[in-house]
N, C-alpha and C. Protein backbone atom coordinates (compact mmCIF):
# COMPACT_ATOMS: atom_id res chain seq x y z
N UNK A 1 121.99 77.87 112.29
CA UNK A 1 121.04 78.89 111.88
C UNK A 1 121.55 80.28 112.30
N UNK A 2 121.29 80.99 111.41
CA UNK A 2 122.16 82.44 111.38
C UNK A 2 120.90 83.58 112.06
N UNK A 3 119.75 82.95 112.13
CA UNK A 3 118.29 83.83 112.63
C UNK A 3 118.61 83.76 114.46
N UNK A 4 119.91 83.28 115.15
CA UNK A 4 119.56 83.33 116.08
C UNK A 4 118.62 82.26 117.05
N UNK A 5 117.59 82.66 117.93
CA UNK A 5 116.46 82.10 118.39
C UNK A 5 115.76 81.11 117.76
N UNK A 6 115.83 79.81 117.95
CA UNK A 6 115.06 78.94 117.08
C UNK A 6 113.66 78.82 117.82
N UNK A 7 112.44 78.83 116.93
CA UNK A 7 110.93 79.00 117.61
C UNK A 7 110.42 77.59 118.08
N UNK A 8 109.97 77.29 119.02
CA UNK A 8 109.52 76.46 119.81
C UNK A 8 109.15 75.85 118.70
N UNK A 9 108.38 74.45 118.77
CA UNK A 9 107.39 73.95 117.76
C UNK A 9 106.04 73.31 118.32
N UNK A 10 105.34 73.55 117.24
CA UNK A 10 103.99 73.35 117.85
C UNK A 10 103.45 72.36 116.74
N UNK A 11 102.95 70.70 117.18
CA UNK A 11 102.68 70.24 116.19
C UNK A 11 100.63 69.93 116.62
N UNK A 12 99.98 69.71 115.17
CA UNK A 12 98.84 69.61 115.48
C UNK A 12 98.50 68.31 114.91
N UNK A 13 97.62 67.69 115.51
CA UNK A 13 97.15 66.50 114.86
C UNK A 13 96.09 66.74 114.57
N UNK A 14 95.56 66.17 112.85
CA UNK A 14 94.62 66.15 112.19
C UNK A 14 93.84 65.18 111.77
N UNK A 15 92.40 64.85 111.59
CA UNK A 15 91.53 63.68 110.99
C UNK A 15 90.84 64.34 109.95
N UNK A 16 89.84 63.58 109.73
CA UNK A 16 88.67 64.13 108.86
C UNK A 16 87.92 64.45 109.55
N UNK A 17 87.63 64.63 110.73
CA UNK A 17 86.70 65.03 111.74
C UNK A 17 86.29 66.23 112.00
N UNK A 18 84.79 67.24 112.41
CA UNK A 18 84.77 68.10 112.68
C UNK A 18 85.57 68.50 113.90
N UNK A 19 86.17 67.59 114.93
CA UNK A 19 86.25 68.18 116.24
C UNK A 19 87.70 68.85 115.33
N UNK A 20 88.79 68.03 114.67
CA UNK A 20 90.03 68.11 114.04
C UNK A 20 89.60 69.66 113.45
N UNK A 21 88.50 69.58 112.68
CA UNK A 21 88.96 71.08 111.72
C UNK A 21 88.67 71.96 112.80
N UNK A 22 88.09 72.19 113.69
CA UNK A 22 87.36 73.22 114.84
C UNK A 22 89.00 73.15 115.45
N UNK A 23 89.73 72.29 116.02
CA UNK A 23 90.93 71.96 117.17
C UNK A 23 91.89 73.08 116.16
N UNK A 24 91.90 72.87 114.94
CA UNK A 24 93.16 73.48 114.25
C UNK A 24 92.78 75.13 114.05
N UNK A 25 91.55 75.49 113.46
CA UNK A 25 90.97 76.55 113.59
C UNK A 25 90.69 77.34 114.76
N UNK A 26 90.71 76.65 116.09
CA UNK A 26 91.22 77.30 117.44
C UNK A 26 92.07 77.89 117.46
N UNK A 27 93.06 76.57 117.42
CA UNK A 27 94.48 76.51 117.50
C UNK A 27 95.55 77.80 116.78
N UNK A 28 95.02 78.00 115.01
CA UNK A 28 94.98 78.95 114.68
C UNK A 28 94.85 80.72 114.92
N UNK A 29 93.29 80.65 115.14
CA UNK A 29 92.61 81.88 115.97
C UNK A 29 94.06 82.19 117.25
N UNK A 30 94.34 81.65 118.28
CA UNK A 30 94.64 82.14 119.10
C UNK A 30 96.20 81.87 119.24
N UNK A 31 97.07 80.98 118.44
CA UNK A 31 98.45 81.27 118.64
C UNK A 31 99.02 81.65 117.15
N UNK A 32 98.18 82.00 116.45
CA UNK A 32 98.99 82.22 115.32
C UNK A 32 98.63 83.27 114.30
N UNK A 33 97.13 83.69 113.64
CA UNK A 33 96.78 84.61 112.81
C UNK A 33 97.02 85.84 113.68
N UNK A 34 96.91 86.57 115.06
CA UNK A 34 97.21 87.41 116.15
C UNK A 34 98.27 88.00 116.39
N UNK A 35 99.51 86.71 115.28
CA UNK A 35 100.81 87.42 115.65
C UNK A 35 101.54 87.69 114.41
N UNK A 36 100.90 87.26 113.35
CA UNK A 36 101.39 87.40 111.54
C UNK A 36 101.83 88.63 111.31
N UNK A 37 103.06 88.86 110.96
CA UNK A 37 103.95 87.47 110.06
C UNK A 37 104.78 86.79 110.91
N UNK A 38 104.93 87.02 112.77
CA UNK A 38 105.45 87.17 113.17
C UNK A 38 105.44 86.33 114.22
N UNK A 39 105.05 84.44 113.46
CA UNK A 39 104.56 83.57 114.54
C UNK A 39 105.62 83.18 116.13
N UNK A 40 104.47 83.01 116.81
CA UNK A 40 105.23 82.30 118.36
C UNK A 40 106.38 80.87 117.63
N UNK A 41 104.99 80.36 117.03
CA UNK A 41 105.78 78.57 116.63
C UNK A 41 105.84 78.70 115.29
N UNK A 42 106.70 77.38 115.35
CA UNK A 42 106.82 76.61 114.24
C UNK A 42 105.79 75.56 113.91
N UNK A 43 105.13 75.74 113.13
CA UNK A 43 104.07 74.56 113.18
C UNK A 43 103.92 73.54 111.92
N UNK A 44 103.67 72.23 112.46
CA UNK A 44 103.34 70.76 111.62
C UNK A 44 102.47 70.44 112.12
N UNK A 45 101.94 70.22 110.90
CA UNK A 45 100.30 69.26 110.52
C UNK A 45 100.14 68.36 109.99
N UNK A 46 99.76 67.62 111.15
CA UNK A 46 100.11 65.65 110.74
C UNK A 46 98.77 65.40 111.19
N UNK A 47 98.87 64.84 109.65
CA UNK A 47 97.46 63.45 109.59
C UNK A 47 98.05 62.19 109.71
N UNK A 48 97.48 61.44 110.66
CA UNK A 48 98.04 59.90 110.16
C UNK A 48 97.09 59.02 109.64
N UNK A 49 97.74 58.31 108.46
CA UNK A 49 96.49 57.75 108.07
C UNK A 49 96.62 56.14 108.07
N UNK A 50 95.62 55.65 108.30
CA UNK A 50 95.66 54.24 108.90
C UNK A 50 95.93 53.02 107.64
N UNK A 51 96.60 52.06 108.71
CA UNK A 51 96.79 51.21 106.82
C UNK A 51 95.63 50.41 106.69
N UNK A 52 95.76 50.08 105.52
CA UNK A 52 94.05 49.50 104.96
C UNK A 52 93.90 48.31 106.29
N UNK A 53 94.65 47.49 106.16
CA UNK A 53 94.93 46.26 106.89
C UNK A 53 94.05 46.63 108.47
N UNK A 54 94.56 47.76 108.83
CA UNK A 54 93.88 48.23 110.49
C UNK A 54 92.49 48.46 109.86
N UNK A 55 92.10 49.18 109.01
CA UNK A 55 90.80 50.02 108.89
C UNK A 55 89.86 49.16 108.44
N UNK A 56 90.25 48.13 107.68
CA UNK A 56 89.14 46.69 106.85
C UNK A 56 89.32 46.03 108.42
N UNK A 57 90.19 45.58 109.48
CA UNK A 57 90.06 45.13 110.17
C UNK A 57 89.57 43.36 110.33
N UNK A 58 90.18 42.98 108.95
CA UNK A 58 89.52 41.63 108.72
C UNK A 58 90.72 40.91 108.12
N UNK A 59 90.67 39.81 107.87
CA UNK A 59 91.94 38.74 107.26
C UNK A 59 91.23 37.82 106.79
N UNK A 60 91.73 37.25 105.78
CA UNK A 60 90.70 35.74 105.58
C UNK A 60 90.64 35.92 103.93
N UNK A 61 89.56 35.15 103.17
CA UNK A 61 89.19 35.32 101.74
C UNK A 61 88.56 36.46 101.51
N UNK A 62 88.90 37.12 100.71
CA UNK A 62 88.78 37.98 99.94
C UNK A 62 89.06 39.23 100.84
N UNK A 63 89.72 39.40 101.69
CA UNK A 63 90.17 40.64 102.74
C UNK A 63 91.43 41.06 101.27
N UNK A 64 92.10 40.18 100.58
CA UNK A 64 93.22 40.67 99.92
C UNK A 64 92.67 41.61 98.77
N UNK A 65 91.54 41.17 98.41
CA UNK A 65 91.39 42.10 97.15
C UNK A 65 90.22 43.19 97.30
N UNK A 66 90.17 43.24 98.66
CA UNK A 66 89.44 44.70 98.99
C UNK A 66 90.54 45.82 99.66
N UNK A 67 91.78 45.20 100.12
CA UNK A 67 92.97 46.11 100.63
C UNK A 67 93.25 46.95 99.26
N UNK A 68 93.16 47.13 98.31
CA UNK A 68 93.81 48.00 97.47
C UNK A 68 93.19 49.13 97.14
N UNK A 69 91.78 48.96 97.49
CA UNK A 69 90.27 49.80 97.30
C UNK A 69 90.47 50.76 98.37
N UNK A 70 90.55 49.86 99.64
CA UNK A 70 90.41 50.41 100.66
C UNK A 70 91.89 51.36 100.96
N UNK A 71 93.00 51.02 100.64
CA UNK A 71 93.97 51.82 100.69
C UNK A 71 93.65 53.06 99.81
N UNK A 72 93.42 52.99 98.70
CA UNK A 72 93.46 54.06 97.97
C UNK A 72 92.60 55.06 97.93
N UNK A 73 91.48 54.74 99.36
CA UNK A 73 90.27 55.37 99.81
C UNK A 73 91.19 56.69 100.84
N UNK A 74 91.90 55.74 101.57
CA UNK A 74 92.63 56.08 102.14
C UNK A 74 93.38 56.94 101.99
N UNK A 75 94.21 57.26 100.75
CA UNK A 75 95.28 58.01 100.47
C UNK A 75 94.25 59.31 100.03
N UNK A 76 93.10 59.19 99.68
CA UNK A 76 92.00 60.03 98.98
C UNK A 76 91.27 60.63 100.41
N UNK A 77 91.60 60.12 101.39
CA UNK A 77 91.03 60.96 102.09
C UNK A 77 92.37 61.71 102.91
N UNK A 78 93.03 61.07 102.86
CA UNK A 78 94.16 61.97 103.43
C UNK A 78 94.87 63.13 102.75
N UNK A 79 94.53 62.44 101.51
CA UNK A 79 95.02 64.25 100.83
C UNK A 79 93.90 64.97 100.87
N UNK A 80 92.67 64.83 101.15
CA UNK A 80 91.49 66.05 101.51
C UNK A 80 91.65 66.55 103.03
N UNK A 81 92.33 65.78 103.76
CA UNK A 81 92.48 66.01 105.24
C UNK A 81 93.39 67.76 105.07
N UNK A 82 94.74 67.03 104.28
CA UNK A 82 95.40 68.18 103.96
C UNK A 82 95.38 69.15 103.43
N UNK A 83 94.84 68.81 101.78
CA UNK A 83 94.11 70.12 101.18
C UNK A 83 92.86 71.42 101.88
N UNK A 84 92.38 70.52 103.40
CA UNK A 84 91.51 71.23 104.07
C UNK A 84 92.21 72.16 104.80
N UNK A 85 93.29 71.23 105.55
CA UNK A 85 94.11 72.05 106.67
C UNK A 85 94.94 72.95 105.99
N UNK A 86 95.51 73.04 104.76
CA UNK A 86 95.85 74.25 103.42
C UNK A 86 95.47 75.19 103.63
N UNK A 87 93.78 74.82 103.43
CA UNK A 87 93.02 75.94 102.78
C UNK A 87 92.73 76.40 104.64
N UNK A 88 92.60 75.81 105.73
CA UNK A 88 92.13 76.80 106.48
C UNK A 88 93.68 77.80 106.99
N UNK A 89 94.41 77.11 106.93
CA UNK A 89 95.92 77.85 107.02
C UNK A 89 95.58 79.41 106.06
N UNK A 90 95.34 79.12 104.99
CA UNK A 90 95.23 80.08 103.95
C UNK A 90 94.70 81.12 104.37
N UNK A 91 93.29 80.97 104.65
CA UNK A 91 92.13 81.35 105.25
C UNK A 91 92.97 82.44 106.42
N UNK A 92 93.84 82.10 107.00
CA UNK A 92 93.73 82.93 108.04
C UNK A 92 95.01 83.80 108.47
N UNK A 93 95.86 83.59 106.66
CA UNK A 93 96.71 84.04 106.68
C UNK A 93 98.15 83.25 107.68
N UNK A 94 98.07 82.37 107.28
CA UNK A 94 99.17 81.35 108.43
C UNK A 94 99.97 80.69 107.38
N UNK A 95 100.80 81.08 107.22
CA UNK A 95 102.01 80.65 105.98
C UNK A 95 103.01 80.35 106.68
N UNK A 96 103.48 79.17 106.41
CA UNK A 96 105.17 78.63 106.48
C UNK A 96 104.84 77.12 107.30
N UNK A 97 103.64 76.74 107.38
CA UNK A 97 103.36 75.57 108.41
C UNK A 97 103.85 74.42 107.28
N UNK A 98 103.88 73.10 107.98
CA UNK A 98 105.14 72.25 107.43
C UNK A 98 103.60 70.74 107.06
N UNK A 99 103.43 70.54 106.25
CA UNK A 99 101.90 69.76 106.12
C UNK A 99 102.93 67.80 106.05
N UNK A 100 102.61 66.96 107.15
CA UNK A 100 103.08 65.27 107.17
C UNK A 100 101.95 64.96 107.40
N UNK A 101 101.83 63.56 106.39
CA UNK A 101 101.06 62.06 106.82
C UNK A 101 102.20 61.44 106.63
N UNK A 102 101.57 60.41 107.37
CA UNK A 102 102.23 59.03 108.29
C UNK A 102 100.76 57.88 107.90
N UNK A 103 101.84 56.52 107.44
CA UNK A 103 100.60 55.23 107.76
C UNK A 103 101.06 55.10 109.22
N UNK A 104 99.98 54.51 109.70
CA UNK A 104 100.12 53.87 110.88
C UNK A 104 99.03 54.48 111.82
N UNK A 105 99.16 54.13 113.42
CA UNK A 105 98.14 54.28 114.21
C UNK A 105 98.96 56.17 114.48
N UNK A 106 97.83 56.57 114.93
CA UNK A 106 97.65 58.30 115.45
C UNK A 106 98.55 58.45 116.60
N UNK A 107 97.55 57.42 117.54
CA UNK A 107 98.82 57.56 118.85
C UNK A 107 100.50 57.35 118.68
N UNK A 108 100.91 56.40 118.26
CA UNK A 108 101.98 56.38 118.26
C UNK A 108 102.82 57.21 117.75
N UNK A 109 101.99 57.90 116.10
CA UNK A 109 102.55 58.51 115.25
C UNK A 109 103.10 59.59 115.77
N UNK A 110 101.42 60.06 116.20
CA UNK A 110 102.00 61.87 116.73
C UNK A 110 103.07 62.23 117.86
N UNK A 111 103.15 61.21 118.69
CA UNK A 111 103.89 60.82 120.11
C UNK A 111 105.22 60.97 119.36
N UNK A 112 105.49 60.25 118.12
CA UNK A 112 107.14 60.30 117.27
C UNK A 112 107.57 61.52 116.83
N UNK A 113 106.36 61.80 116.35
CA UNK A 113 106.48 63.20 115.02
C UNK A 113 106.96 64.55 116.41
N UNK A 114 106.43 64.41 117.67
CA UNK A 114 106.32 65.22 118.53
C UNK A 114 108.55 64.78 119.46
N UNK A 115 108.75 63.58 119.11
CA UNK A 115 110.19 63.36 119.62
C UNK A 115 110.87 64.21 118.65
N UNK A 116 110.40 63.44 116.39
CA UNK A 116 111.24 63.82 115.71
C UNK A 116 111.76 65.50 115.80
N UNK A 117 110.56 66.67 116.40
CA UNK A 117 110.92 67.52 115.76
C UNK A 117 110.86 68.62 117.57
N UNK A 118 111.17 67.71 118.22
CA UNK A 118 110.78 68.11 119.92
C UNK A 118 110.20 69.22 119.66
N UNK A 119 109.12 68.97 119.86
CA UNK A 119 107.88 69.82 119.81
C UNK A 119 107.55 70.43 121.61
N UNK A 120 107.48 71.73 121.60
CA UNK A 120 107.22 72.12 123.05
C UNK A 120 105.72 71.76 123.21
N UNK A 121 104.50 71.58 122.38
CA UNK A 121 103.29 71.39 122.31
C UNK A 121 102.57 71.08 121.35
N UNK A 122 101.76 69.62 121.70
CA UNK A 122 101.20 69.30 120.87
C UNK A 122 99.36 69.43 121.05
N UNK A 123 98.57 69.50 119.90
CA UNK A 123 97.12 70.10 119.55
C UNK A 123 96.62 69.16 119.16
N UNK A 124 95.28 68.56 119.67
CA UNK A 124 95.18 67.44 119.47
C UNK A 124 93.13 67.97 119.78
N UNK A 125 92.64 67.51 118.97
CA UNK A 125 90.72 67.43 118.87
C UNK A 125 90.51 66.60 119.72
N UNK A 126 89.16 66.69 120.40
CA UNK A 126 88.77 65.66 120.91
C UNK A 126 87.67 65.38 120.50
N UNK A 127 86.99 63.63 120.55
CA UNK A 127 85.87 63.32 119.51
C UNK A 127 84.65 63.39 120.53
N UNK A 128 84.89 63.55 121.63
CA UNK A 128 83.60 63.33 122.72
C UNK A 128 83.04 62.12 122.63
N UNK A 129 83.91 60.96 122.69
CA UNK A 129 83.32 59.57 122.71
C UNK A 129 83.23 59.37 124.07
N UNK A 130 81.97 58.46 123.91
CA UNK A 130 81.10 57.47 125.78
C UNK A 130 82.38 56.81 125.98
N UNK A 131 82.08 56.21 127.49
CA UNK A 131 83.52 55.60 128.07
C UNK A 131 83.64 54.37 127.20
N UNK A 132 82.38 53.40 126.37
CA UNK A 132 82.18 52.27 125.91
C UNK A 132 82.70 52.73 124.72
N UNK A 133 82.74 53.65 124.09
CA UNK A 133 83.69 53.47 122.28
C UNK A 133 85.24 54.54 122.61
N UNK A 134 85.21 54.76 124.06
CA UNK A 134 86.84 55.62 123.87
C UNK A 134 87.71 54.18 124.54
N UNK A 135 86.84 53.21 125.79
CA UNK A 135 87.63 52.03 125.50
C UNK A 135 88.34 51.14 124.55
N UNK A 136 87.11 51.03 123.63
CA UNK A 136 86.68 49.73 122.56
C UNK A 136 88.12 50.71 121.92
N UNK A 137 88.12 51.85 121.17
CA UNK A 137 88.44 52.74 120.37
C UNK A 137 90.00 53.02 120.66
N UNK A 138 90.08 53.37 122.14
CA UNK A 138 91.10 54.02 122.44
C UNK A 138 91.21 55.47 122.10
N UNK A 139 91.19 56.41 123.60
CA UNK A 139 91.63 57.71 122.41
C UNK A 139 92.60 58.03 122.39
N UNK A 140 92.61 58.78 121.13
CA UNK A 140 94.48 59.20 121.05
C UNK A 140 94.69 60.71 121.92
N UNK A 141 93.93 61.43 122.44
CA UNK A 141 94.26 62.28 123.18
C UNK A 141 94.74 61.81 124.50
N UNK A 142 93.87 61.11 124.97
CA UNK A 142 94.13 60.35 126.35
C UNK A 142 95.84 59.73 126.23
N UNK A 143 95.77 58.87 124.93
CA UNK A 143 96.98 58.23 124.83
C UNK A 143 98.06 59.25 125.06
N UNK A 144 98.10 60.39 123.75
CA UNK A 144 99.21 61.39 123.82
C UNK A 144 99.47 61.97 125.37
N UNK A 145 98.22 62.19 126.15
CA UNK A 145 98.77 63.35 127.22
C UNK A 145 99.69 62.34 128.39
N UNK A 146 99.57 61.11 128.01
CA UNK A 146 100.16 60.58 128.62
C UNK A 146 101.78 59.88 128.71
N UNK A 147 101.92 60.01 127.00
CA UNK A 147 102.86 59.51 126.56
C UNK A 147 103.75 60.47 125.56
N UNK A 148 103.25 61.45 125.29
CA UNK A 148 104.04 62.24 124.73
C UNK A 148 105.01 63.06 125.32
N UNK A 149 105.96 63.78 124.95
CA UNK A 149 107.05 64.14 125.60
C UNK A 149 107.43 65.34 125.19
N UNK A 150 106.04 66.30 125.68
CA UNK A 150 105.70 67.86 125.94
C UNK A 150 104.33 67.78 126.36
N UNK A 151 103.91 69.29 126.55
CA UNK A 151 102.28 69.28 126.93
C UNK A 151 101.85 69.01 125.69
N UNK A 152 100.81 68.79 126.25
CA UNK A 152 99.76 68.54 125.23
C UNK A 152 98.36 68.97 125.61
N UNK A 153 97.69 69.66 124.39
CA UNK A 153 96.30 70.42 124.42
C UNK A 153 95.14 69.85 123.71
N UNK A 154 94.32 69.48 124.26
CA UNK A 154 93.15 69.31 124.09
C UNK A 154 92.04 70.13 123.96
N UNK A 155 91.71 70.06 122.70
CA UNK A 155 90.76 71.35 122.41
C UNK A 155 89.69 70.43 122.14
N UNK A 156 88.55 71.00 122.54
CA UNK A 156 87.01 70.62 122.75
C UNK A 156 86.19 71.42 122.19
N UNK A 157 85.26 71.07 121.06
CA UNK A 157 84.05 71.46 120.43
C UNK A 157 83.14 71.64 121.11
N UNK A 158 82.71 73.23 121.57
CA UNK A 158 81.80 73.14 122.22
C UNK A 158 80.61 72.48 121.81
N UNK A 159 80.06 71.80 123.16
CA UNK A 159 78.37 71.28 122.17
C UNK A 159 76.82 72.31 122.41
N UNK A 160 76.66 72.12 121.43
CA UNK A 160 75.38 73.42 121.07
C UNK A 160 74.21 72.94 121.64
N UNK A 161 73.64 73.94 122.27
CA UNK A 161 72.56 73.45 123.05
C UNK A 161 71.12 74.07 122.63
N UNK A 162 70.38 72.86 122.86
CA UNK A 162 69.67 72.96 121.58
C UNK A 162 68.29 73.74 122.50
């Protein structure tokens, strides 16, 4: 590269989730629309999206001929994941970000995507699950800060008090 300085990278992980669009729209607000055109990072926005097989969570008769439904639910929500994270990129004037999905599980994914492109930091939502569904569930924040190989940020939706 003839630019010299290559920019850190900053990757974010995305769902369909409000905590996800709030984590990226943080994330946004404060390392990136502040410094346009003239970003800190390099940034990727990875959704991973789960294969039917994990998400039906079933095997047996007739599990085969609901996998194709359910995949293609799948691919339909993952391109709205992205077309969202587009449009809030857009929104805030944040051009040049690099948009991946991945099948497979979140944890592992983002933990790779964060080796493939050594990412100095990764952005990650949190869902505010009880200790009984972040067990059952697993979270992938918990997972990443532990296993990924940079920091990693956890951004939290504040909760509104009523």
């Amino acid at each position: 590269m003839a630019t010299g300085e290559e920019k850190p990278v900053m990757v974010v992980g995305i769902d369909e989730s409000e905590q996800s669009t709030y984590a990226l729209e943080w994330t946004l607000d404060r390392f990136f629309t502040p410094y346009a055109p003239n970003f800190p990072f390099k940034l990727f926005i990875v959704h991973a999206k789960p294969n039917a097989v994990s998400a039906v969570g079933l095997a047996g008769p007739g599990a085969a001929e609901v996998l194709p439904y359910v995949d293609t639910d799948l691919k339909h929500i993952a391109a709205r994941v992205i077309e969202m994270a587009k449009g809030i990129c857009q929104s805030k004037s944040v051009h040049g970000a690099m948009f991946e999905v991945f099948e497979g599980d979140a944890r592992s994914i983002l933990c790779d995507v964060v080796d493939k492109h050594h990412a100095s930091l990764l952005v990650v939502g949190s869902h505010g699950y009880g200790a009984i569904k972040r067990a059952v569930l697993g979270s992938v924040s918990d997972y990443c800060a532990h296993h990924a190989h940079c920091s990693v940020m956890i951004v939290k939706k504040p909760k509104i008090k009523h």
